[in-house]
Protein backbone atom coordinates (compact mmCIF):
# COMPACT_ATOMS: atom_id res chain seq x y z
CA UNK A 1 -18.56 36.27 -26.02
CA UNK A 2 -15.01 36.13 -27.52
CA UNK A 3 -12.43 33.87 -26.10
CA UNK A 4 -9.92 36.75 -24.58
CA UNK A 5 -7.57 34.08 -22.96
CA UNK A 6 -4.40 33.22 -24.75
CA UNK A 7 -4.44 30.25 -27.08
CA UNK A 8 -2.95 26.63 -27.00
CA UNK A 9 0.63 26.68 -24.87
CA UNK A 10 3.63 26.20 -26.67
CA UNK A 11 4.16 23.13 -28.35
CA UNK A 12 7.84 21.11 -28.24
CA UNK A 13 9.00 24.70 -27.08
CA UNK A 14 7.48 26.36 -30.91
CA UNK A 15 5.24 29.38 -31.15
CA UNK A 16 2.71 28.99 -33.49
CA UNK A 17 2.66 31.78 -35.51
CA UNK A 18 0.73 33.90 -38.20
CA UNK A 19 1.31 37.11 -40.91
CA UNK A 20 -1.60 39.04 -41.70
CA UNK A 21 -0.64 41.30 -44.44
CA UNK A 22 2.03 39.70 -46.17
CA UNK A 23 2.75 42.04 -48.68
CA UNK A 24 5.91 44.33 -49.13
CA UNK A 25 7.07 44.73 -45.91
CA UNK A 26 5.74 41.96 -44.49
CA UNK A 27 7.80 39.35 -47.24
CA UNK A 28 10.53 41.28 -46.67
CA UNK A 29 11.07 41.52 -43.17
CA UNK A 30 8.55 39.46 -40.96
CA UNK A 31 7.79 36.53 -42.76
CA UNK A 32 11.51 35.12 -43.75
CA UNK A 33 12.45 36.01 -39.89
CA UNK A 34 9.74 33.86 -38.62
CA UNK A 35 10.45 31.19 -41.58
CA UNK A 36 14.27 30.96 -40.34
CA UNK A 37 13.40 31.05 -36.47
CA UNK A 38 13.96 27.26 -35.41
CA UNK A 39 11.91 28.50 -32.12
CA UNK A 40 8.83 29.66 -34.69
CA UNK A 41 6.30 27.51 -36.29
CA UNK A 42 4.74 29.84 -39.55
CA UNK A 43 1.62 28.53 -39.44
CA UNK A 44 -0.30 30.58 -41.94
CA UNK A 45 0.18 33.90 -44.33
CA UNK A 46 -2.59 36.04 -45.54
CA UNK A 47 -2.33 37.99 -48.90
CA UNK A 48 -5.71 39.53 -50.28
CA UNK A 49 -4.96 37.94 -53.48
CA UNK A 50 -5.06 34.26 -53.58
CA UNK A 51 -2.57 33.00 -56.01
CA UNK A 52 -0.04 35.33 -54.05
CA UNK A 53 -0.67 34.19 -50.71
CA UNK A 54 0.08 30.78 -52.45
CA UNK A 55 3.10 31.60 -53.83
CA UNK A 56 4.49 33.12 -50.54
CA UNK A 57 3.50 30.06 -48.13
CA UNK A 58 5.12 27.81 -51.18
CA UNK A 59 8.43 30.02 -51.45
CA UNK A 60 8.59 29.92 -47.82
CA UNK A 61 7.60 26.65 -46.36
CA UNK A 62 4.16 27.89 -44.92
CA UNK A 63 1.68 25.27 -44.20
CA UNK A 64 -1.37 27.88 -44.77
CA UNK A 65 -1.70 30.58 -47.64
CA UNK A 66 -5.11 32.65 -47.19
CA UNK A 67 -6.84 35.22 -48.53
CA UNK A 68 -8.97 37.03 -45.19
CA UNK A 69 -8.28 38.12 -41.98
CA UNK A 70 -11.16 35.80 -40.87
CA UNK A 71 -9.38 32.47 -42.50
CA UNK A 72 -6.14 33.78 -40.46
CA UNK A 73 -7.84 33.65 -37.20
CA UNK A 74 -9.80 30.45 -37.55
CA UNK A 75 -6.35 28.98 -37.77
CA UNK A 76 -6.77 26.68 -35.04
CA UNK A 77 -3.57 26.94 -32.09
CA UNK A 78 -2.41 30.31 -33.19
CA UNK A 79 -0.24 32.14 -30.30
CA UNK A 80 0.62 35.09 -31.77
CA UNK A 81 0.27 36.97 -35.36
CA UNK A 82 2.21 39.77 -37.16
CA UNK A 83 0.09 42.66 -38.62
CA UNK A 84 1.56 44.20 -41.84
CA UNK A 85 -1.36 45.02 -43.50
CA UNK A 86 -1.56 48.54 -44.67
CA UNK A 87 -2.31 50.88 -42.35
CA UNK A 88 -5.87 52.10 -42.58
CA UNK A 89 -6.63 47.97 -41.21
CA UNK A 90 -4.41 47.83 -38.44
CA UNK A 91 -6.41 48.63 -35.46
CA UNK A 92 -9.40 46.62 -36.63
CA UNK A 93 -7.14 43.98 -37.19
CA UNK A 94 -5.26 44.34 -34.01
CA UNK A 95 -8.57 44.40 -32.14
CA UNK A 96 -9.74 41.36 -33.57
CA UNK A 97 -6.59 39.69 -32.47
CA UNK A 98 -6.60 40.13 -29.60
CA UNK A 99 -10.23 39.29 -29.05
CA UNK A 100 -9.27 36.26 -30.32
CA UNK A 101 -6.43 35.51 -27.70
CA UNK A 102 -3.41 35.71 -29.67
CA UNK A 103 -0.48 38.19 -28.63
CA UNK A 104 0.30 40.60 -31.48
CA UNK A 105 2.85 42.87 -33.47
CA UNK A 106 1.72 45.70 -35.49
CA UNK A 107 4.37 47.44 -38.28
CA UNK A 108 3.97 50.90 -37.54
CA UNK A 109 2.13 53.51 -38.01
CA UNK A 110 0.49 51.63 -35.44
CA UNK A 111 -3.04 53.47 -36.52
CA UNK A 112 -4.47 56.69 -37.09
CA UNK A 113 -5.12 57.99 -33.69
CA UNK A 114 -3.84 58.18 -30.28
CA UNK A 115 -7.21 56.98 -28.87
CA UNK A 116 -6.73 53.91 -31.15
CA UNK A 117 -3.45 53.34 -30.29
CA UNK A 118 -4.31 53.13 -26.27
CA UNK A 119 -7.20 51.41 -26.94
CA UNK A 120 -4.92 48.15 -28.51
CA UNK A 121 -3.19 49.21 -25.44
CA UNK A 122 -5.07 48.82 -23.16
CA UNK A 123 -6.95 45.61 -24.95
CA UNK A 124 -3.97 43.67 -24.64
CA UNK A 125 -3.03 44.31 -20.93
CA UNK A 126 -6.70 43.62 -20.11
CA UNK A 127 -6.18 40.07 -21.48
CA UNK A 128 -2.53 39.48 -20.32
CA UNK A 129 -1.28 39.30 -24.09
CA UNK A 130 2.01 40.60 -25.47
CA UNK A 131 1.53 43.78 -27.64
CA UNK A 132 4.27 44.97 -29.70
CA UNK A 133 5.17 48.06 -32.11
CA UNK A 134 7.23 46.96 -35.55
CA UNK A 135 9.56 49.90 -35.21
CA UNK A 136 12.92 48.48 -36.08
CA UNK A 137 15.11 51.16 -34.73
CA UNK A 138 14.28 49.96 -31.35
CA UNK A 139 15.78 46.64 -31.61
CA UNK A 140 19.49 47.89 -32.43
CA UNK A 141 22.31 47.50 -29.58
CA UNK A 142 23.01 51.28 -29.49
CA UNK A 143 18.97 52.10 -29.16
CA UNK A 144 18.40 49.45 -26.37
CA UNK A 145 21.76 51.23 -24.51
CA UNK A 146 20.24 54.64 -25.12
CA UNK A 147 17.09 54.44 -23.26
CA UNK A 148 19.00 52.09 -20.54
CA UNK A 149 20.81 55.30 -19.95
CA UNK A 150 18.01 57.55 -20.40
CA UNK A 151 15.70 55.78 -18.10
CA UNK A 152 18.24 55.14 -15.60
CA UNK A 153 18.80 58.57 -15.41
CA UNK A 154 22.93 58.68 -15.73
CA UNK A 155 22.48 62.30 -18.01
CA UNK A 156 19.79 63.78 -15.85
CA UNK A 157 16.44 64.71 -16.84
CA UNK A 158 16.04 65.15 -20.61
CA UNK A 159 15.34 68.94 -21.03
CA UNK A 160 15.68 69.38 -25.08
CA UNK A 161 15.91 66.58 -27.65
CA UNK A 162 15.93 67.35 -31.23
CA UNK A 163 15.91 64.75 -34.05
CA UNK A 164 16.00 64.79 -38.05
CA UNK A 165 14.27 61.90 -39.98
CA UNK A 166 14.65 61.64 -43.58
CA UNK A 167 14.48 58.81 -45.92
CA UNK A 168 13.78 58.59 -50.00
CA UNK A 169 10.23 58.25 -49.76
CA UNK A 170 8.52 60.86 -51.65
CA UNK A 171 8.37 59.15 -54.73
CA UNK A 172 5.98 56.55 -53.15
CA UNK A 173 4.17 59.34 -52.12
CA UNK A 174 3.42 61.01 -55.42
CA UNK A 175 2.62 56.98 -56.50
CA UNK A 176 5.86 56.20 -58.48
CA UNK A 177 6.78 52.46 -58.65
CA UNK A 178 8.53 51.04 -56.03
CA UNK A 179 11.80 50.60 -58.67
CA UNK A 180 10.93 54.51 -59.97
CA UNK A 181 10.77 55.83 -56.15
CA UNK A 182 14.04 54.30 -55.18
CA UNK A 183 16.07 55.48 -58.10
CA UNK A 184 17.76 58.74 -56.25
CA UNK A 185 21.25 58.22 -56.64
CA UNK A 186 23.81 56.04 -54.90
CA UNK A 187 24.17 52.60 -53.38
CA UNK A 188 20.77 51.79 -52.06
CA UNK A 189 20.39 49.57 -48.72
CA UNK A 190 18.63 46.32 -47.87
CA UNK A 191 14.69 47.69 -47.38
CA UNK A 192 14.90 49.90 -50.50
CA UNK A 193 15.91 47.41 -53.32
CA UNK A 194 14.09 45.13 -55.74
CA UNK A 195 11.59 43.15 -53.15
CA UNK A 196 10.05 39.61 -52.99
CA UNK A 197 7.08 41.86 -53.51
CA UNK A 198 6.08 45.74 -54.55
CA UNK A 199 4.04 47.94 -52.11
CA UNK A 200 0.73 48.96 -54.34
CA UNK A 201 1.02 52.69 -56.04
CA UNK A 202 -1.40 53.99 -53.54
CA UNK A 203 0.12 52.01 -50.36
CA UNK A 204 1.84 55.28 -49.90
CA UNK A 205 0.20 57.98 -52.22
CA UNK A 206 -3.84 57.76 -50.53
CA UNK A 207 -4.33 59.41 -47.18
CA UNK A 208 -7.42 56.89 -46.89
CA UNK A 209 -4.99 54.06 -47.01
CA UNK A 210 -1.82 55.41 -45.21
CA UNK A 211 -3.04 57.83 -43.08
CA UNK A 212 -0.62 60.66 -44.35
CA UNK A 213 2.75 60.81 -46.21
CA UNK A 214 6.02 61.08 -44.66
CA UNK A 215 3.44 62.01 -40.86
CA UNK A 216 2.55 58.38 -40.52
CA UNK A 217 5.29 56.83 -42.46
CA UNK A 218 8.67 58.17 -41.43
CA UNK A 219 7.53 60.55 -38.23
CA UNK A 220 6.05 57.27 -36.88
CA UNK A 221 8.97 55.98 -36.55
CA UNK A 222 11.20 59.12 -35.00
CA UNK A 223 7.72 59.90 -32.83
CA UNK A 224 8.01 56.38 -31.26
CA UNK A 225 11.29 56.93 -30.56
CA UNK A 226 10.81 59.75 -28.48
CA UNK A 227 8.36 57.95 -26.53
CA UNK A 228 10.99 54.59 -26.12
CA UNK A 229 13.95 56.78 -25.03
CA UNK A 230 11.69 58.81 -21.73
CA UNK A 231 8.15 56.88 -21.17
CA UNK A 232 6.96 60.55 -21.30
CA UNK A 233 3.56 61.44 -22.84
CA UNK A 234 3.05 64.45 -24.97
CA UNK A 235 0.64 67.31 -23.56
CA UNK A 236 1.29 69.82 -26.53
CA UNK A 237 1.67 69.55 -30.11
CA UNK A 238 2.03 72.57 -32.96
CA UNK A 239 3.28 71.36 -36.65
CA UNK A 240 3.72 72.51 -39.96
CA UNK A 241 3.27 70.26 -42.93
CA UNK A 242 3.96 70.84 -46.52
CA UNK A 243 2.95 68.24 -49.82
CA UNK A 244 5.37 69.82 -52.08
CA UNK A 245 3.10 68.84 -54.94
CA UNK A 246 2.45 64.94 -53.39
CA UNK A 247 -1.40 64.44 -52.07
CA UNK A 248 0.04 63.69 -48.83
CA UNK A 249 2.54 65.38 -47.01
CA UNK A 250 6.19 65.09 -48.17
CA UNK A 251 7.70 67.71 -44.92
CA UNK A 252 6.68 67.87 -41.51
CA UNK A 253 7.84 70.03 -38.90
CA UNK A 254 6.66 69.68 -35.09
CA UNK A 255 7.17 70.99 -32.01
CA UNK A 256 6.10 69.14 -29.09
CA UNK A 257 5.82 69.35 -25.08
CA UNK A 258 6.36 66.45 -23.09
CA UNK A 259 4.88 65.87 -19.99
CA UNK A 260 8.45 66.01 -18.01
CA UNK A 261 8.58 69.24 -19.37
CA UNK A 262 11.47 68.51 -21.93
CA UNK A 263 10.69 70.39 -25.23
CA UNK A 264 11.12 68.14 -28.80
CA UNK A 265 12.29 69.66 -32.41
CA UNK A 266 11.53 66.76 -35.19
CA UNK A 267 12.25 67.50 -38.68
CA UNK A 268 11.27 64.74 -41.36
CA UNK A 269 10.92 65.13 -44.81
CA UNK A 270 11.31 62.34 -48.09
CA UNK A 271 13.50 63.96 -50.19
CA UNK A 272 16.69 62.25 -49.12
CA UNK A 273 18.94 60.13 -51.43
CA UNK A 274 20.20 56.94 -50.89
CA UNK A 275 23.68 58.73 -50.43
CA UNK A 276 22.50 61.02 -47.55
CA UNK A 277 19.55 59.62 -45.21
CA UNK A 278 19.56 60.67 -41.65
CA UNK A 279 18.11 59.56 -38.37
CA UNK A 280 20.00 62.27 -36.19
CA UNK A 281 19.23 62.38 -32.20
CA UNK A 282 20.33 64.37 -29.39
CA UNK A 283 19.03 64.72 -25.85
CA UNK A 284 20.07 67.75 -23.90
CA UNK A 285 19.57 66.19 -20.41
CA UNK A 286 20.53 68.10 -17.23
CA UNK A 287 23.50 65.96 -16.51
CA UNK A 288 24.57 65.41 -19.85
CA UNK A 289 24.29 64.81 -23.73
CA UNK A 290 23.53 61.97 -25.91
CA UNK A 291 24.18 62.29 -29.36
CA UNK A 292 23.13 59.36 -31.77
CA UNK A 293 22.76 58.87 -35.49
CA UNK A 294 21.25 55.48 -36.08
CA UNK A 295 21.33 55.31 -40.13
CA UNK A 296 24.83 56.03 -39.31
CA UNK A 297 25.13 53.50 -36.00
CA UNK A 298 27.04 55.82 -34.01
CA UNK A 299 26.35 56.92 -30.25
CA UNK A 300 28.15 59.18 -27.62
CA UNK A 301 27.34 60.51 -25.11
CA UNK A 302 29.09 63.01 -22.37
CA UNK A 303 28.52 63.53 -18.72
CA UNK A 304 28.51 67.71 -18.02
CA UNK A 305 32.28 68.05 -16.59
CA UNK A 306 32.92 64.70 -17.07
CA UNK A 307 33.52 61.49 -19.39
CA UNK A 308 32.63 61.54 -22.80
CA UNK A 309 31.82 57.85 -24.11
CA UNK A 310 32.33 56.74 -27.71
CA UNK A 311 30.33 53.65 -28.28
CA UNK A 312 31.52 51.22 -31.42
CA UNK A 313 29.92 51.80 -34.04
CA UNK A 314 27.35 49.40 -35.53
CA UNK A 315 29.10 47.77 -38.26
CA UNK A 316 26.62 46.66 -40.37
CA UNK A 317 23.23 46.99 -41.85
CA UNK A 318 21.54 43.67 -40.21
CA UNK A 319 23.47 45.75 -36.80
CA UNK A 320 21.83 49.62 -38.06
CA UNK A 321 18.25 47.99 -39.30
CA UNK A 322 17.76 44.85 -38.03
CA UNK A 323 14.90 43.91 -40.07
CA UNK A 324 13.52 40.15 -38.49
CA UNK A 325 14.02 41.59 -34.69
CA UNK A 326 10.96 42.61 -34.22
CA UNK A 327 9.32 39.38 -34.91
CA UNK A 328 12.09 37.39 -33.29
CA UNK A 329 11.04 38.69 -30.07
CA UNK A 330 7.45 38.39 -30.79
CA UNK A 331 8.15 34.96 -30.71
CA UNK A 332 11.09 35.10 -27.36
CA UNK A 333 8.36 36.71 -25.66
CA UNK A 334 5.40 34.35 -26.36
CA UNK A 335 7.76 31.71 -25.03
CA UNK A 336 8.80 33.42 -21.97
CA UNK A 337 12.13 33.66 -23.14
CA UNK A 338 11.85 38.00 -23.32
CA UNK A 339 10.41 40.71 -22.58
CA UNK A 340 9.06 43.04 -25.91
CA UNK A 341 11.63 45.45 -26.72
CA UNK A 342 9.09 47.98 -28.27
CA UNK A 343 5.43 47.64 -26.55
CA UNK A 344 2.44 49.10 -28.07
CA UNK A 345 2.32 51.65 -26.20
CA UNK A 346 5.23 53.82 -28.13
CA UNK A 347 3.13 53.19 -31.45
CA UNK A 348 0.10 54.44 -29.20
CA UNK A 349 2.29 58.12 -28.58
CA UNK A 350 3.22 58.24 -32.37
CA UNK A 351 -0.03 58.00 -33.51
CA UNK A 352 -1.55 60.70 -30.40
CA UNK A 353 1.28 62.80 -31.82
CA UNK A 354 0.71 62.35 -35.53
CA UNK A 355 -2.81 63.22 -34.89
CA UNK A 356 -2.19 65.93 -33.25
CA UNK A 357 0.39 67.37 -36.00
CA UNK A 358 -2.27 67.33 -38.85
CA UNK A 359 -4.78 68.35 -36.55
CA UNK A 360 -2.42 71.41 -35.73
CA UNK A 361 -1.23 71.94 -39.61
CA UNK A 362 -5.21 72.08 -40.65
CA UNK A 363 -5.85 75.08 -37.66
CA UNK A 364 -2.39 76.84 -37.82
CA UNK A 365 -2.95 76.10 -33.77
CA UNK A 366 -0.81 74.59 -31.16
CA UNK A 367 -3.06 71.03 -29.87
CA UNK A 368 -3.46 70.49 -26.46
CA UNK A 369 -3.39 66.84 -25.29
């Protein structure tokens, strides 16, 4: 039988560490974060190509470069391991993890399905281990603030939120180069320039490997967002989705039913430019409105006949997309210094939901959850 307890206890106040699937997003976000954490140790880094998973443990400091998932988790004293592998491997890989006692964050789409995603779920409560989501958007001051307010209740009960996603992602999905897909005009930001590494041309383009386009790429994150601003669950899905000459879907367009009864609009699409990306959101409660833009870092919100609060807005990108937060509180919360700020369980909604979209888009059919 597997070991399901947690591993060794923190040593001289470090968690021990470990990225599996250090490739693109992984070398750009998790694994300098966890390098530059003085409370992390970065114990190992798996690549499936072994002069590359060299390389990165060399260019970063990393005692252990290795090539399988197995290698990772024979690691003896592991506490906890980041899972950026591509998509079609996370739950397997997330499984396995936790099987073997380690607490775990998984970049999003967190997997395919929403009985995948509440099966990690409910894996990692089982065992008393940490489970997080690797949706970034969660970790900024003005998102944390949002569903403080939401939760709390000070606008009511939500009643109608509708969001637009859009980013400059459909060259990826048509299999461009990383460089080629990027090149849309105007100052690009942090996560689409040159990397320490380029996602393969069919990280993005092969429904086997992804999942789905912009569904499982972008929507995860806006779906998971849905789920971190109201704890609700959806009971009703109905979606259109359109390739616009990609393999995999390049427009989506859902309509969902929460189970408070507050109806959701979500637009997404990768045909943005780096001049004009959008992560609009606003919540028609029945006290109030909150109206947020988080490419943009802005928030307000307005009590119904009363005040109308402007928050600052986020100043910078490390403040609008703060890349290494998500596996800076992997590690506060393996030592007890935090609780997650995104737990599975929004990745687990995202992926019921995306599910449910294609499902709907194949049928022309509303999808009953």
């Amino acid at each position: 039988m597997a070991d399901t307890k947690p591993r060794a206890q923190t040593v001289h106040g470090l968690a021990k560490v470990a990225v599996l699937g250090a490739g693109w997003w992984g070398t750009t976000a998790h694994v300098p974060a966890l390098a530059a954490n003085p409370k992390a140790d970065l114990v190992v880094v798996q690549h499936h190509d072994a002069e590359t998973a060299a390389r990165i443990a060399d260019d970063f400091g990393v005692a252990h470069g290795v090539t399988t998932a197995e290698q990772l988790l024979a690691i003896d004293g592991l506490q906890a391991v980041v899972i950026s592998s591509v998509p079609s491997l996370h739950y397997a890989q997330a499984m396995a993890a936790l099987e073997a006692g380690l607490h775990i964050l998984v970049e999003k789409p967190l997997c395919f399905s929403g009985a995948e995603g509440y099966h990690i779920a409910a894996a990692a409560e089982e065992r008393g281990l940490h489970a997080m989501v690797g949706t970034t958007y969660h970790f900024t001051s003005h998102a944390i603030e949002a569903r403080r307010l939401m939760l709390a209740g000070e606008l009511g009960e939500p009643r109608a939120i509708t969001m637009l996603f859009t980013n400059i992602t459909k060259g990826l999905y048509l299999g461009l180069s990383f460089a080629d897909a990027m090149a849309t005009g105007g100052e690009l930001r942090n996560e689409h320039k040159p990397p320490y590494l380029a996602p393969g041309r069919d990280t993005y383009s092969s429904a086997a490997v992804s999942g789905g386009g912009q569904i499982h790429t972008q929507v995860a994150h806006a779906a998971a967002y849905v789920s971190y601003l109201t704890d609700a669950r959806p009971v009703e899905v109905f979606a259109k989705l359109e390739n616009d000459g990609a393999p995999v879907d390049v427009y989506d367009a859902i309509l969902m039913t929460l189970d408070n009864g507050a109806l959701v609009t979500l637009s997404s699409n990768g045909t943005a430019t780096a001049r004009t990306m959008h992560y609009e959101v606003r919540v028609h409660a029945t006290g109030g409105i909150l109206d947020q833009e988080l490419w943009k870092g802005t928030l307000r919100t307005e009590v119904r006949g009363g005040d109308v609060t402007e928050y600052p807005q986020l100043a910078t990108e490390a403040d609008t997309y703060p890349t290494g937060a998500p596996a800076n509180n992997l590690v506060d919360a393996v030592l007890g210094d935090a609780e997650p700020i995104s737990p599975i369980y929004h990745g687990a909604f995202a992926a019921q939901v995306s599910e449910a979209a294609i499902e709907s888009a194949r049928t022309d059919q509303p999808v009953r959850l």
